[in-house]
C-alpha atoms as a PDB file:
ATOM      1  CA  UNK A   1     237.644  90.350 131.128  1.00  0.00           C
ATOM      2  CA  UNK A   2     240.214  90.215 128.113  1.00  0.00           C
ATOM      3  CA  UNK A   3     242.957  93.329 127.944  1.00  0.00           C
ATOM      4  CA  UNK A   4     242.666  95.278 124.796  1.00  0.00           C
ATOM      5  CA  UNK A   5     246.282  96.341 123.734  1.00  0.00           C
ATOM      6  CA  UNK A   6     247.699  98.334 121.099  1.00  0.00           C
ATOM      7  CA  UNK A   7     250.332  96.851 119.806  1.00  0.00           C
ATOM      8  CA  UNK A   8     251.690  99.240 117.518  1.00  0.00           C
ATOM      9  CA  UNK A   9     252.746 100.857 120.537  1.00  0.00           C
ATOM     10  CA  UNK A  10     254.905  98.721 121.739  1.00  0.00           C
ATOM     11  CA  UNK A  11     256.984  98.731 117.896  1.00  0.00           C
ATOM     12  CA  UNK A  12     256.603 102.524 117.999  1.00  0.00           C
ATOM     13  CA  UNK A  13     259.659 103.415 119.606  1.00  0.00           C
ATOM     14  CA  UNK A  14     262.078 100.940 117.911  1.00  0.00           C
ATOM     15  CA  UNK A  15     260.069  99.987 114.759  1.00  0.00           C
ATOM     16  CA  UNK A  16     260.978 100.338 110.730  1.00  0.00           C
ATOM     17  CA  UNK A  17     258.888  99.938 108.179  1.00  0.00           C
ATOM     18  CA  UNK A  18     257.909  97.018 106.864  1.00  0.00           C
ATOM     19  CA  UNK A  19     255.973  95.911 103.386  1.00  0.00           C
ATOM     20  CA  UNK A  20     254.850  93.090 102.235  1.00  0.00           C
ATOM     21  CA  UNK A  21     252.392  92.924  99.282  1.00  0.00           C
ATOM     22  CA  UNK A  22     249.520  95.591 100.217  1.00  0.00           C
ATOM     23  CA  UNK A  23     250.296  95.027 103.870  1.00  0.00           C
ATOM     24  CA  UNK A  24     252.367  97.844 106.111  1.00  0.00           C
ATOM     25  CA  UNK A  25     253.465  98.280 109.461  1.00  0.00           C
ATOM     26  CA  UNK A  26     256.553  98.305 111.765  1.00  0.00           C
ATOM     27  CA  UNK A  27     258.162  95.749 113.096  1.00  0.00           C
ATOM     28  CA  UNK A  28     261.998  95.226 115.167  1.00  0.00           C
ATOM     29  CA  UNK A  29     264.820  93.841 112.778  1.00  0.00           C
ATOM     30  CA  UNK A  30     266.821  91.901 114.877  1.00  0.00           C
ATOM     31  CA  UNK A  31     270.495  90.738 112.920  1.00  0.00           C
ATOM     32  CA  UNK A  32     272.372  89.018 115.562  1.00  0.00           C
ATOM     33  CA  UNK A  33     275.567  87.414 113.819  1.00  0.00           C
ATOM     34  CA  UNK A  34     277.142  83.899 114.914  1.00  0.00           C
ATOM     35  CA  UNK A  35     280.855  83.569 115.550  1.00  0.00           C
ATOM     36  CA  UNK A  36     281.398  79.931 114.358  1.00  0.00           C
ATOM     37  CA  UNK A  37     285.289  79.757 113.944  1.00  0.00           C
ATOM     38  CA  UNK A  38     288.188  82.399 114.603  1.00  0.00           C
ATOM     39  CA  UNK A  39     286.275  84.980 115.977  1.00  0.00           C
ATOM     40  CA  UNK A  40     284.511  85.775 112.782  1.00  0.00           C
ATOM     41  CA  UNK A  41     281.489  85.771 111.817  1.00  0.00           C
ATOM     42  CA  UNK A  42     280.193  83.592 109.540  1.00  0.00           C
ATOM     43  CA  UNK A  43     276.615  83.880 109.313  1.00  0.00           C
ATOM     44  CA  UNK A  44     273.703  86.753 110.045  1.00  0.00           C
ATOM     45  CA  UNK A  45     270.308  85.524 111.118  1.00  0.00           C
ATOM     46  CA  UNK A  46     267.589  87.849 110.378  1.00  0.00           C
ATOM     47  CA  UNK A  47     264.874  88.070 112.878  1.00  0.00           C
ATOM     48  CA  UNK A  48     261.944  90.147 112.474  1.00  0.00           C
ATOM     49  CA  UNK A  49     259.239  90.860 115.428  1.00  0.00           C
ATOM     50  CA  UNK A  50     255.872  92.259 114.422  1.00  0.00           C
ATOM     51  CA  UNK A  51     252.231  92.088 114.703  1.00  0.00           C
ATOM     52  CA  UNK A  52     250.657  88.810 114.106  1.00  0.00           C
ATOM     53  CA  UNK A  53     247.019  90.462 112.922  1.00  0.00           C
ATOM     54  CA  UNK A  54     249.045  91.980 109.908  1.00  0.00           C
ATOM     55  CA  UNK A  55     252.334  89.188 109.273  1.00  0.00           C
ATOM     56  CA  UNK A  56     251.173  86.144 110.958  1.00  0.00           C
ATOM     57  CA  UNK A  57     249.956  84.138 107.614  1.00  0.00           C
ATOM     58  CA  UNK A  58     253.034  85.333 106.074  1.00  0.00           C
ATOM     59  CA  UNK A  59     254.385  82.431 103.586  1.00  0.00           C
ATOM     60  CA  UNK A  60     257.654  80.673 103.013  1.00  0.00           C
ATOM     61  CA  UNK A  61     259.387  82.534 100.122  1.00  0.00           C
ATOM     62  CA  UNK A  62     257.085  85.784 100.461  1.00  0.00           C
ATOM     63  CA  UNK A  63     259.154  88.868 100.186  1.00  0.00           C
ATOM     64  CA  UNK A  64     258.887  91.492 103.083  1.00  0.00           C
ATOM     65  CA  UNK A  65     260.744  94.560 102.695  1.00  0.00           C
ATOM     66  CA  UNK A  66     261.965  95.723 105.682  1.00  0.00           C
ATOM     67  CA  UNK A  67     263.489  99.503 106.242  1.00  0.00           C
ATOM     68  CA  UNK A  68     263.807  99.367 102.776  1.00  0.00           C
ATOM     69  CA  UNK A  69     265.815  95.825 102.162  1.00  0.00           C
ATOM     70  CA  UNK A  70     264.074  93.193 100.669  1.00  0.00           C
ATOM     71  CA  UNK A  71     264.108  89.725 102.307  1.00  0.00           C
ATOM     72  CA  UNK A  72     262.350  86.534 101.682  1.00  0.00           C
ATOM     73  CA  UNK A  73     260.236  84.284 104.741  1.00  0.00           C
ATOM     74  CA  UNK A  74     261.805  81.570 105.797  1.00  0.00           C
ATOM     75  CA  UNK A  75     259.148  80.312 108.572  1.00  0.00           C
ATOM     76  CA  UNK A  76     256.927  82.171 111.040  1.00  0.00           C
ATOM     77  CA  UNK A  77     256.067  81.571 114.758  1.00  0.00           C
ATOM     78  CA  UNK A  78     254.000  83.474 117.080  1.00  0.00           C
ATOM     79  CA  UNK A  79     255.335  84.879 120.305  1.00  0.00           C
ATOM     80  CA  UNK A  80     253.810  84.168 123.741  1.00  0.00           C
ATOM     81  CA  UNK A  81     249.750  85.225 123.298  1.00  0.00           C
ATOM     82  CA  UNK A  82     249.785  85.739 119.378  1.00  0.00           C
ATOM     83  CA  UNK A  83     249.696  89.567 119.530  1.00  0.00           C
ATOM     84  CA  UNK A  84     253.306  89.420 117.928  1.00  0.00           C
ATOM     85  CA  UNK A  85     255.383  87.038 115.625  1.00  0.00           C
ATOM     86  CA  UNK A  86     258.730  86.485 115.163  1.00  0.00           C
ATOM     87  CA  UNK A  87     259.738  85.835 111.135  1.00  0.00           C
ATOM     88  CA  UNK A  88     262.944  84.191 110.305  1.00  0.00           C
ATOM     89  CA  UNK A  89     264.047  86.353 107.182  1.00  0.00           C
ATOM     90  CA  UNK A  90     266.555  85.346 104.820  1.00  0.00           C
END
């Protein structure tokens, strides 16, 4: 028997907004930053987890706007059973 889940429940909590095109729902911005040389940081990686149903065929280059900042796709993957996706955001 397969598990019916909500999974804008899960983003409900800790979700923004996020656009792309016609296409809206939340999703978690994550912006970790990598200390490379002196303790400072020298680069931001932008990691956003959503819902595959609605950002899964997202493209490379698409823009997503994102709690109101606009980024561009850099690549895609899906997350452990597909439900959710993680987009690497530039």
């Amino acid at each position: 028997m397969a598990l019916l889940e909500d999974a804008t429940i899960f983003l409900q909590d800790f979700g923004v907004p996020v656009t792309s095109g016609v296409v809206s729902g939340l999703g978690i911005l994550d912006m970790p930053g990598e200390v490379v040389m002196n303790d400072m940081v020298i680069s931001t990686d932008y990691t956003l987890r959503c819902e595959s149903s609605k950002f899964g065929a997202l493209a490379y280059g698409a823009p997503v706007e994102v709690d109101g900042v606009l980024y561009s796709v850099r690549e895609v993957k899906r997350v452990d059973d597909g439900t959710f996706c993680e987009v690497s955001l530039s």
